[in-house]
PDB file of N, CA and C in Angstrom:
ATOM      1  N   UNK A   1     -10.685  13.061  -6.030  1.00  0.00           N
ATOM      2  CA  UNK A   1     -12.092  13.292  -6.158  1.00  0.00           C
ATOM      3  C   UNK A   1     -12.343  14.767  -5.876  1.00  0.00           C
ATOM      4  N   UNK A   2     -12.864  15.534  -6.687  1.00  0.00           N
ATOM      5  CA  UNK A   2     -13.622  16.963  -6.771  1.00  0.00           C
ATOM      6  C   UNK A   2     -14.694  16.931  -5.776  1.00  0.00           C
ATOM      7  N   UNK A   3     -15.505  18.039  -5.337  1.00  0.00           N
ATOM      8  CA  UNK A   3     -15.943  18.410  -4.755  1.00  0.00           C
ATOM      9  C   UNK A   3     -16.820  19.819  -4.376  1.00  0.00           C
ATOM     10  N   UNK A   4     -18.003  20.071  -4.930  1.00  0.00           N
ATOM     11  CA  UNK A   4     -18.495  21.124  -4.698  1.00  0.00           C
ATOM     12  C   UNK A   4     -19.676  21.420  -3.901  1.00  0.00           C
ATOM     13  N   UNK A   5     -19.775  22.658  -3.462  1.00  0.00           N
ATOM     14  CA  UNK A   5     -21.216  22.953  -2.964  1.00  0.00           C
ATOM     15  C   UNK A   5     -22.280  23.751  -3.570  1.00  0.00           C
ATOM     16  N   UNK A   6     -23.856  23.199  -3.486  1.00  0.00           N
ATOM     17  CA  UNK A   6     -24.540  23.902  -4.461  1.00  0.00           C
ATOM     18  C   UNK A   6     -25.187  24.061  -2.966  1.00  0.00           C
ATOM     19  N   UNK A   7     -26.196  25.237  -3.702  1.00  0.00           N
ATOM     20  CA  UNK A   7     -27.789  25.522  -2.828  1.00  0.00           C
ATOM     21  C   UNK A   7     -28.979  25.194  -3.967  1.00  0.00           C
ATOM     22  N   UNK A   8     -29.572  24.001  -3.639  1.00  0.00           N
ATOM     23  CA  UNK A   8     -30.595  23.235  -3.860  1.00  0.00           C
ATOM     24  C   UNK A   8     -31.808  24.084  -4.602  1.00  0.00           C
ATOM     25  N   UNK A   9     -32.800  23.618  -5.130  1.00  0.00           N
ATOM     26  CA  UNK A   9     -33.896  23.918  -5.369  1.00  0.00           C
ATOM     27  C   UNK A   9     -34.806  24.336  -4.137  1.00  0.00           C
ATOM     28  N   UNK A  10     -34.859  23.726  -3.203  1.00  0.00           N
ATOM     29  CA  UNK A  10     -35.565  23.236  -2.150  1.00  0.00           C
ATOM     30  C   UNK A  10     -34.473  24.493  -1.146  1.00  0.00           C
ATOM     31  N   UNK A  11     -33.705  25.376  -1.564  1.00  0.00           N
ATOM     32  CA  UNK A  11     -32.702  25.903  -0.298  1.00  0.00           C
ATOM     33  C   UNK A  11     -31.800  25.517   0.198  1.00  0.00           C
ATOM     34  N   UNK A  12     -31.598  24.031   0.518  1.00  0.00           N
ATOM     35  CA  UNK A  12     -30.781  23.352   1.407  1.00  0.00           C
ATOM     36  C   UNK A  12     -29.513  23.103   0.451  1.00  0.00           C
ATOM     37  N   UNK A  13     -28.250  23.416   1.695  1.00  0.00           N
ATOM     38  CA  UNK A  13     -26.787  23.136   0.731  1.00  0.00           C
ATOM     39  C   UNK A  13     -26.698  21.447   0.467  1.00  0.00           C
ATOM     40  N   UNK A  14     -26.029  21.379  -0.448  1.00  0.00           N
ATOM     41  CA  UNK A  14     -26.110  19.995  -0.748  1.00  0.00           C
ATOM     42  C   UNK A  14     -24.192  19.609  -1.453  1.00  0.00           C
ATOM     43  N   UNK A  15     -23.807  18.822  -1.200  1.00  0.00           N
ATOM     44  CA  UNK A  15     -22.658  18.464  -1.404  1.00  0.00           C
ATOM     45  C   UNK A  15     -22.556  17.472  -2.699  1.00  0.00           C
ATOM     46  N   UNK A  16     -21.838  17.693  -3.867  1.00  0.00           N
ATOM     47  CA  UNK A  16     -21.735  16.971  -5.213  1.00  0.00           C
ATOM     48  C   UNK A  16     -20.038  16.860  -5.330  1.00  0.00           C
ATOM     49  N   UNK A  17     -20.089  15.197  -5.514  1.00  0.00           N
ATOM     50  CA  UNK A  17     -18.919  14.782  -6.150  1.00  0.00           C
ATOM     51  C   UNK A  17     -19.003  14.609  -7.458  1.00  0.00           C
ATOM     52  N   UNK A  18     -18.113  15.377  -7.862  1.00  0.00           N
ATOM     53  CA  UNK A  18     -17.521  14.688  -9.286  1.00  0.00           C
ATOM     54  C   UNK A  18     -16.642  13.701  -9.419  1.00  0.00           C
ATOM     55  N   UNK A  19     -16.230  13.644 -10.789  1.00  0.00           N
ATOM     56  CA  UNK A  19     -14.726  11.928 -10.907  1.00  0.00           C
ATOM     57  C   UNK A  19     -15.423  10.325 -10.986  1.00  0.00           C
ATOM     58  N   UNK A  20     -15.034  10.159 -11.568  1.00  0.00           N
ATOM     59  CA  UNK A  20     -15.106   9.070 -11.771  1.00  0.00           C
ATOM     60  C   UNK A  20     -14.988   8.094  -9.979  1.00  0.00           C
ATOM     61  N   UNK A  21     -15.689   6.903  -9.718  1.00  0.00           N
ATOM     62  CA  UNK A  21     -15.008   6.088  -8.825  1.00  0.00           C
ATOM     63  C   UNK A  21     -15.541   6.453  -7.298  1.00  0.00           C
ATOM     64  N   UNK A  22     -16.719   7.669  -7.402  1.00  0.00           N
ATOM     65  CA  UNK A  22     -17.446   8.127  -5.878  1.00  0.00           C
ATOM     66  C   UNK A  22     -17.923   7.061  -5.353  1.00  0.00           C
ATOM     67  N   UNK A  23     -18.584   5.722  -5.885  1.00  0.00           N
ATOM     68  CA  UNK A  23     -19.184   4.767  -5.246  1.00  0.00           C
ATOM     69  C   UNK A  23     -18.156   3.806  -4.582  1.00  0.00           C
ATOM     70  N   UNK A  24     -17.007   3.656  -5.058  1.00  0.00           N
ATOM     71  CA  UNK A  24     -16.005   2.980  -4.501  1.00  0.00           C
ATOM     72  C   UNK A  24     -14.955   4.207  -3.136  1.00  0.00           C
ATOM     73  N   UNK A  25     -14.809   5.293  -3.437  1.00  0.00           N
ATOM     74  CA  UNK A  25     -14.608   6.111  -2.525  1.00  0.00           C
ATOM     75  C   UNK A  25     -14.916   5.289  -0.773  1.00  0.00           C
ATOM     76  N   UNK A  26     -16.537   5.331  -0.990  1.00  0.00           N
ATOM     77  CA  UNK A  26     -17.248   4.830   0.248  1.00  0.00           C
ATOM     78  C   UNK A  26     -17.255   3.534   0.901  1.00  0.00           C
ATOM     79  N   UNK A  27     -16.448   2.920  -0.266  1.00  0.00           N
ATOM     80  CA  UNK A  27     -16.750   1.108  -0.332  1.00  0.00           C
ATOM     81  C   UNK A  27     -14.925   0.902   0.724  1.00  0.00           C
ATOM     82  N   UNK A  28     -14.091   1.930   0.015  1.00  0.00           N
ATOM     83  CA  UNK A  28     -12.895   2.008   0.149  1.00  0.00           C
ATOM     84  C   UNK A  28     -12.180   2.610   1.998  1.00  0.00           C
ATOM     85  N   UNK A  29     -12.986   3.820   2.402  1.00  0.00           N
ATOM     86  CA  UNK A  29     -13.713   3.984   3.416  1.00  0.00           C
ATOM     87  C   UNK A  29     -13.626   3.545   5.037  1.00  0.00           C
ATOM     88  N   UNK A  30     -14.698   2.864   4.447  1.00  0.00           N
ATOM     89  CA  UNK A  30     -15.484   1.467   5.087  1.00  0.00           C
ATOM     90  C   UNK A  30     -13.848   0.151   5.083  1.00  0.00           C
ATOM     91  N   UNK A  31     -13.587  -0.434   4.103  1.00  0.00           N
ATOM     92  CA  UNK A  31     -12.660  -0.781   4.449  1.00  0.00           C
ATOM     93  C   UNK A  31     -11.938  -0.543   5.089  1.00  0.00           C
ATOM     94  N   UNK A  32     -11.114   0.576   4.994  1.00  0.00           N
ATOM     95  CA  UNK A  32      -9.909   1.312   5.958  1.00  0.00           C
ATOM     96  C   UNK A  32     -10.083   1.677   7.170  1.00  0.00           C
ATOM     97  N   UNK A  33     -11.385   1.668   7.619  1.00  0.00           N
ATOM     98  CA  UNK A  33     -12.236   2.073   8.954  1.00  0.00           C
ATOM     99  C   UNK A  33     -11.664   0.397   9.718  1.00  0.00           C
ATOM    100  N   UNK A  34     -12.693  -0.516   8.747  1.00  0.00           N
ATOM    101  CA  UNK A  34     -12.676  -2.085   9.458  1.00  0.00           C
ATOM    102  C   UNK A  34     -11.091  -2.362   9.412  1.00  0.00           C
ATOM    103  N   UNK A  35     -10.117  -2.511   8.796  1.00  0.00           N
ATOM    104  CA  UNK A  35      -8.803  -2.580   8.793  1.00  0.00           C
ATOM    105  C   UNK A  35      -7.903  -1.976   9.770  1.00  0.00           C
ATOM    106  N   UNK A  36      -8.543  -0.475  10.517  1.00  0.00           N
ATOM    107  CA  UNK A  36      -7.709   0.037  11.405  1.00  0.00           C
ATOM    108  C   UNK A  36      -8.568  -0.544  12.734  1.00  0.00           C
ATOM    109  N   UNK A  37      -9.626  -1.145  12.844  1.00  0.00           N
ATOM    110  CA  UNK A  37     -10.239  -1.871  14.139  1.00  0.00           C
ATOM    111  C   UNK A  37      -9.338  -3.046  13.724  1.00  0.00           C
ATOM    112  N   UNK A  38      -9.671  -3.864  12.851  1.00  0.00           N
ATOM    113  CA  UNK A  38      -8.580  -5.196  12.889  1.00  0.00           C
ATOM    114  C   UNK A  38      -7.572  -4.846  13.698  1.00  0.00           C
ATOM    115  N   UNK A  39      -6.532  -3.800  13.064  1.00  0.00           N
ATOM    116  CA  UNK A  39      -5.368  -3.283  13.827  1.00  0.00           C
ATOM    117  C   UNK A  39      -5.168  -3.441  14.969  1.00  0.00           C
ATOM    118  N   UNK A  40      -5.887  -2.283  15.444  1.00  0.00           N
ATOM    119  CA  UNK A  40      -6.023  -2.033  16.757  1.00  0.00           C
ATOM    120  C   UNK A  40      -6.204  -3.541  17.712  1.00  0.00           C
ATOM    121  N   UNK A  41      -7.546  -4.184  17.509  1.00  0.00           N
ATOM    122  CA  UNK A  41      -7.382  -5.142  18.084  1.00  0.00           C
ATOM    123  C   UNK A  41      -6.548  -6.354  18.349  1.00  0.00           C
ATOM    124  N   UNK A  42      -5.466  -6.672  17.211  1.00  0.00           N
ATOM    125  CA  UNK A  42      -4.667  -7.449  16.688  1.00  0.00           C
ATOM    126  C   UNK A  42      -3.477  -7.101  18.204  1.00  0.00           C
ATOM    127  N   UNK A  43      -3.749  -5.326  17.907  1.00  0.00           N
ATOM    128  CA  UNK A  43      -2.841  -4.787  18.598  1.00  0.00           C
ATOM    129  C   UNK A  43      -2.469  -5.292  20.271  1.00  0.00           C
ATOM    130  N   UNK A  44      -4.108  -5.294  20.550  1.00  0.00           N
ATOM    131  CA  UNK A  44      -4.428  -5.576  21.757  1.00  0.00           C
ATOM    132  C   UNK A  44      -4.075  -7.269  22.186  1.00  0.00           C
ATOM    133  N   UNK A  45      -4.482  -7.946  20.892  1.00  0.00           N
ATOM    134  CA  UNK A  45      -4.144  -9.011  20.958  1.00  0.00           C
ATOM    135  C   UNK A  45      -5.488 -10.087  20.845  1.00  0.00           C
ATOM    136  N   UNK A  46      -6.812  -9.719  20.579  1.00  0.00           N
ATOM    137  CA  UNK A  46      -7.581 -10.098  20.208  1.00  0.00           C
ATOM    138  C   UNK A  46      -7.468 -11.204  19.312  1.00  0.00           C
ATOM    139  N   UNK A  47      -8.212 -11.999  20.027  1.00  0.00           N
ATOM    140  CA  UNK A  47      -8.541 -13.223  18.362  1.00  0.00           C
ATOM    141  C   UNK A  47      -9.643 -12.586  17.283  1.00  0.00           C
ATOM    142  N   UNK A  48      -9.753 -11.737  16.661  1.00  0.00           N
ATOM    143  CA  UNK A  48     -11.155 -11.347  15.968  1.00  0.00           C
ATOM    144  C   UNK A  48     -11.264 -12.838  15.003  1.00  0.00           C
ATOM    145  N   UNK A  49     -12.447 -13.401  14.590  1.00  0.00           N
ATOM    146  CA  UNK A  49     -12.937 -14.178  14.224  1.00  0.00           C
ATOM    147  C   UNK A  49     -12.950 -15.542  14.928  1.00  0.00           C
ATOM    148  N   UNK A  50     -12.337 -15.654  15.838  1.00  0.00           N
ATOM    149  CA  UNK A  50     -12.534 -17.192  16.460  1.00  0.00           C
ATOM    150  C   UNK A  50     -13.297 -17.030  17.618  1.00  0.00           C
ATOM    151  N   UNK A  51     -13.262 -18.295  17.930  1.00  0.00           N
ATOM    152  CA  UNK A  51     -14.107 -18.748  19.103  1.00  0.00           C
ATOM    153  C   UNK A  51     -13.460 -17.818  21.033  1.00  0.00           C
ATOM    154  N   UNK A  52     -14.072 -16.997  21.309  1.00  0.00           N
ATOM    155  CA  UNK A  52     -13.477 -16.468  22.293  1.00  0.00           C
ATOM    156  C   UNK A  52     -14.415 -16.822  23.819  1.00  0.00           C
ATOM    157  N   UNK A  53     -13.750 -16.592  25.045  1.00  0.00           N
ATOM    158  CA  UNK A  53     -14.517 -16.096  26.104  1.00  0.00           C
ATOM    159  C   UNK A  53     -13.949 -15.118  26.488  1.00  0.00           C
ATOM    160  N   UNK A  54     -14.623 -14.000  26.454  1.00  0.00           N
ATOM    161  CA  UNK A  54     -14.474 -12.475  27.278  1.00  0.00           C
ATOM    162  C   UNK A  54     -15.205 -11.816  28.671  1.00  0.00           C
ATOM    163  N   UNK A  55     -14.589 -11.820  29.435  1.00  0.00           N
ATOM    164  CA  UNK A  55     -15.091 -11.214  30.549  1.00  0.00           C
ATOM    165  C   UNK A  55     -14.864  -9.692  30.500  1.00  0.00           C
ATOM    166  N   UNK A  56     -15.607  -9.331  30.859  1.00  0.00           N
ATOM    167  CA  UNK A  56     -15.617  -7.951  31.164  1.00  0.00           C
ATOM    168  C   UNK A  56     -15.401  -7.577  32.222  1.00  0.00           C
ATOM    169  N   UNK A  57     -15.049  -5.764  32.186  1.00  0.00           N
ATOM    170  CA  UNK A  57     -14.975  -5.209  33.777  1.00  0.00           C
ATOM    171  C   UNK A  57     -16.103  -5.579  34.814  1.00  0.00           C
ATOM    172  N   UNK A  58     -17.630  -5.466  34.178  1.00  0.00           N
ATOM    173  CA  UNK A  58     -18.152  -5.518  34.889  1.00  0.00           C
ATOM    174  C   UNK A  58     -19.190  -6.828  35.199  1.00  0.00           C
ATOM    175  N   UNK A  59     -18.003  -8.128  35.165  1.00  0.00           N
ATOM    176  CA  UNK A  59     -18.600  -9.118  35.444  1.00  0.00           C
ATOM    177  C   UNK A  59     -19.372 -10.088  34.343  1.00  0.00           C
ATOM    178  N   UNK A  60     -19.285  -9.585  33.132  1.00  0.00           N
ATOM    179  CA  UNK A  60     -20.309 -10.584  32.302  1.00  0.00           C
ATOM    180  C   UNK A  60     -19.608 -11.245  31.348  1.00  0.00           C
ATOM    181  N   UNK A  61     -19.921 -12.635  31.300  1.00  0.00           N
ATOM    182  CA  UNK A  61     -19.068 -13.503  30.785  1.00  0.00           C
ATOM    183  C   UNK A  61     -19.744 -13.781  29.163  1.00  0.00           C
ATOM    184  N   UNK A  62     -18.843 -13.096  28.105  1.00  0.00           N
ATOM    185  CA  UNK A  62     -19.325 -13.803  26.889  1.00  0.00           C
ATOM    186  C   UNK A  62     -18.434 -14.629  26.402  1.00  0.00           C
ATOM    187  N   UNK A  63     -19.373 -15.988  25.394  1.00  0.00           N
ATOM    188  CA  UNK A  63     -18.845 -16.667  24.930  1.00  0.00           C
ATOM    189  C   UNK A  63     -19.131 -17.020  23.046  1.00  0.00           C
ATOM    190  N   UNK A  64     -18.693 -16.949  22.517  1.00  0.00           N
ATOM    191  CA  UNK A  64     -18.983 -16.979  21.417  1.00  0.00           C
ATOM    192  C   UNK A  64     -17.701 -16.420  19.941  1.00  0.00           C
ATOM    193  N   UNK A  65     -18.079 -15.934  18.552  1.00  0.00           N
ATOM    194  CA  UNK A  65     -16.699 -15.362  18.060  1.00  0.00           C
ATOM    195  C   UNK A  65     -16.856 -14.015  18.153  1.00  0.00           C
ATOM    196  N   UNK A  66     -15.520 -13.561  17.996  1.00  0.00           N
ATOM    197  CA  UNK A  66     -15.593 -12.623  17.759  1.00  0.00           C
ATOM    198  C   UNK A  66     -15.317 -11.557  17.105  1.00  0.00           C
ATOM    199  N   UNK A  67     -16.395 -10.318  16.854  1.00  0.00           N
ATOM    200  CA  UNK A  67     -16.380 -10.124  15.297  1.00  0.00           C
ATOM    201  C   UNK A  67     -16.298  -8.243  15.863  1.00  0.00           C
ATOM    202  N   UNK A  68     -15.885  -7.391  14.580  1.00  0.00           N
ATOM    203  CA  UNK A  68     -15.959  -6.396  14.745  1.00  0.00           C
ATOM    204  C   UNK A  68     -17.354  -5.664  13.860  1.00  0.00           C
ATOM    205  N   UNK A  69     -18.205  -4.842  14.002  1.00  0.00           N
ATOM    206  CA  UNK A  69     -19.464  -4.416  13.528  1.00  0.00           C
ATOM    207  C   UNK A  69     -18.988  -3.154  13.490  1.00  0.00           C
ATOM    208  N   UNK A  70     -19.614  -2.134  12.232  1.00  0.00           N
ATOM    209  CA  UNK A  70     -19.635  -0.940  12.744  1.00  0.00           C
ATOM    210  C   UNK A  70     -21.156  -0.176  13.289  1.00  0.00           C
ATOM    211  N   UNK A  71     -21.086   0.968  14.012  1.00  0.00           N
ATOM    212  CA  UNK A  71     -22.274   0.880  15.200  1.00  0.00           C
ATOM    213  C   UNK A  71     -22.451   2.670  14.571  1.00  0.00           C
ATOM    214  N   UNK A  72     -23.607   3.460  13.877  1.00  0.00           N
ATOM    215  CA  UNK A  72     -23.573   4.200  14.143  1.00  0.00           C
ATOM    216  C   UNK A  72     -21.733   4.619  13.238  1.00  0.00           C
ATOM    217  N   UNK A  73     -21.663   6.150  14.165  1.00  0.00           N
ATOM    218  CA  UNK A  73     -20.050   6.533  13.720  1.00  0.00           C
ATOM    219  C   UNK A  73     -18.934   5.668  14.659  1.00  0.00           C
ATOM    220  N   UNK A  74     -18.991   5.080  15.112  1.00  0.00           N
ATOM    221  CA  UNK A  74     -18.197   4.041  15.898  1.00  0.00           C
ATOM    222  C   UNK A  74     -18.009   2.544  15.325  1.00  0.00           C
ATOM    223  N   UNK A  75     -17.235   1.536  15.826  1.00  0.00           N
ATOM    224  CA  UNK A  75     -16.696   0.690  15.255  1.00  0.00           C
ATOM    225  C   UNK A  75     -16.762   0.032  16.843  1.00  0.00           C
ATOM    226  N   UNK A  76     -17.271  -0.975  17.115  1.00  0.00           N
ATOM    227  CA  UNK A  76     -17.001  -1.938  18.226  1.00  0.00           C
ATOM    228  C   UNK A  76     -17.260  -3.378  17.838  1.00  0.00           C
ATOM    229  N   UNK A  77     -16.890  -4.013  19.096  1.00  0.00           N
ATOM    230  CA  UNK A  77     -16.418  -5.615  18.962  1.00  0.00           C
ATOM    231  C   UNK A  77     -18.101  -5.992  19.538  1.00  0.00           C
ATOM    232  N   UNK A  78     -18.465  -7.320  18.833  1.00  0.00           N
ATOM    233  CA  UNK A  78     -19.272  -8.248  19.123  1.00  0.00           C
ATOM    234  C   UNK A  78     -18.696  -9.424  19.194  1.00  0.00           C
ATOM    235  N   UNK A  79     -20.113 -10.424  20.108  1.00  0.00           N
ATOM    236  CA  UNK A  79     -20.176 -11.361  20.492  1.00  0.00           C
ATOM    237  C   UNK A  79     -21.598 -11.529  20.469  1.00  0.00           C
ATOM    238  N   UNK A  80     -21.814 -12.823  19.381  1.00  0.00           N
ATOM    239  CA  UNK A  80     -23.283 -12.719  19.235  1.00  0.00           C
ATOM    240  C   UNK A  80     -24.336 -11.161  19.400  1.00  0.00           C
ATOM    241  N   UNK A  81     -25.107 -10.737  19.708  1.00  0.00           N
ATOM    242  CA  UNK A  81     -25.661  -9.416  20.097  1.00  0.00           C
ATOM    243  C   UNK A  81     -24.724  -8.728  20.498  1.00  0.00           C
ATOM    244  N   UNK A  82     -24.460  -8.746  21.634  1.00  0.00           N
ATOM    245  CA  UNK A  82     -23.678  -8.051  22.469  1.00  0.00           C
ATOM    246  C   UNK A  82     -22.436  -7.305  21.577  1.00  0.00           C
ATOM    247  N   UNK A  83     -22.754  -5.807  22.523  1.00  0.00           N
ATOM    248  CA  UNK A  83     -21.156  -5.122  21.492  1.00  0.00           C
ATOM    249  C   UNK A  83     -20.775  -4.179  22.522  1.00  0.00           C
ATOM    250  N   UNK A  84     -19.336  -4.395  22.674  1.00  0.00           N
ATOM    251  CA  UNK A  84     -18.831  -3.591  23.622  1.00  0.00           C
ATOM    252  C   UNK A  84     -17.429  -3.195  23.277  1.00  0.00           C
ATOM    253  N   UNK A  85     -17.151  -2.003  24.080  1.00  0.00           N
ATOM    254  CA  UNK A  85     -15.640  -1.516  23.599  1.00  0.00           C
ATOM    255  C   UNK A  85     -14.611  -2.259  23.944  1.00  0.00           C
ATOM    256  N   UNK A  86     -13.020  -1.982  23.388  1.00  0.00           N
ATOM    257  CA  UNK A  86     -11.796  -2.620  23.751  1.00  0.00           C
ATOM    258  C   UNK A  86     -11.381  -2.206  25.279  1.00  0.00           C
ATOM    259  N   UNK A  87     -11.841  -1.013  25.632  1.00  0.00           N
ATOM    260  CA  UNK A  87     -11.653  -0.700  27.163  1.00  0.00           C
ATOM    261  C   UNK A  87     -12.946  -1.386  28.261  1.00  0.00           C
ATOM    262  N   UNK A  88     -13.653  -2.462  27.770  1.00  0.00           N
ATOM    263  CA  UNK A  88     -14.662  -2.653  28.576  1.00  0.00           C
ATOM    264  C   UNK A  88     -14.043  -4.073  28.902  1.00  0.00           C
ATOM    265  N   UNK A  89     -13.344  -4.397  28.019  1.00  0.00           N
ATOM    266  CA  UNK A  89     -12.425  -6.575  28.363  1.00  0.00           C
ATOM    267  C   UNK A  89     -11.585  -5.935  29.369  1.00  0.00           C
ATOM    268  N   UNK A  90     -11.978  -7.454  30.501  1.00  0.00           N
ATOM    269  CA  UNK A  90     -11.148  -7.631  31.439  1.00  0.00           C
ATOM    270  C   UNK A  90     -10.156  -8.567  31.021  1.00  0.00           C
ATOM    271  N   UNK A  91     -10.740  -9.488  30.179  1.00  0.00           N
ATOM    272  CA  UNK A  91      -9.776 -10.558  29.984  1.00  0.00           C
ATOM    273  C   UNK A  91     -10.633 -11.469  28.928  1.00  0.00           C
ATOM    274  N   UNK A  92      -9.748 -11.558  27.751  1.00  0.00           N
ATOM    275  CA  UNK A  92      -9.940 -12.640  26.376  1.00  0.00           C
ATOM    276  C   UNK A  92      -9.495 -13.488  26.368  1.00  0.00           C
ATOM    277  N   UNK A  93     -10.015 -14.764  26.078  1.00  0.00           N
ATOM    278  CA  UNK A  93      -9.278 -16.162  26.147  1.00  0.00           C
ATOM    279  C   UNK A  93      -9.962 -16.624  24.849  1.00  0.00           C
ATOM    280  N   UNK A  94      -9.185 -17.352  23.957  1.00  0.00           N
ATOM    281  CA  UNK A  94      -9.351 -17.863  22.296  1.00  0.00           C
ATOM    282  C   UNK A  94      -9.545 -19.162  22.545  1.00  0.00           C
ATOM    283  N   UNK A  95     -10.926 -19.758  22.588  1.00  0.00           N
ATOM    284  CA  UNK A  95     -11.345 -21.272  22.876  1.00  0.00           C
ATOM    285  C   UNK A  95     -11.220 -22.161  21.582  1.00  0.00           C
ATOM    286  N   UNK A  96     -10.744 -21.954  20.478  1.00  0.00           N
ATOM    287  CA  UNK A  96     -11.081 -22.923  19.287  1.00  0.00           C
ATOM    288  C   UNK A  96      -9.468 -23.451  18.881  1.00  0.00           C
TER     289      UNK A  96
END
């Protein structure tokens, strides 16, 4: 994928892809982002998608599955609402 920089009508620099396939670029991305959290967590040893209970460092007990979201430029684990990092589990247990 090409890549140039213009200065706008309006002043402001603005960034243009050329090539064919820019909308999948982002789609592609996004995948490889969620694929290296899979990883990682797999790594850790996570159940991602099943039924878990996680305690945390600081005492709070979730129960529910669990899923990875991306947040912002970050990537963290949920449980129902709740989203917290891989350094915040005290301890995962896979209930299903």
């Amino acid at each position: 994928m090409l890549w140039r920089m213009h200065e706008s009508r309006s002043g402001k620099i603005e960034f243009g892809f050329d090539g064919a396939g820019q909308e999948d670029g982002y789609g592609a991305w996004v995948r490889e982002r969620n694929e290296a959290m899979t990883a990682a967590a797999r790594q850790f040893g996570l159940p991602l998608g099943h039924q878990v209970e996680v305690w945390l460092k600081d005492g709070t007990l979730l129960k529910g599955r669990l899923l990875v979201r991306e947040f912002g430029n970050s990537v963290e684990l949920m449980i129902g609402r709740v989203g917290f990092a891989v350094n915040e589990i005290e301890s995962c247990v896979r209930v299903d």
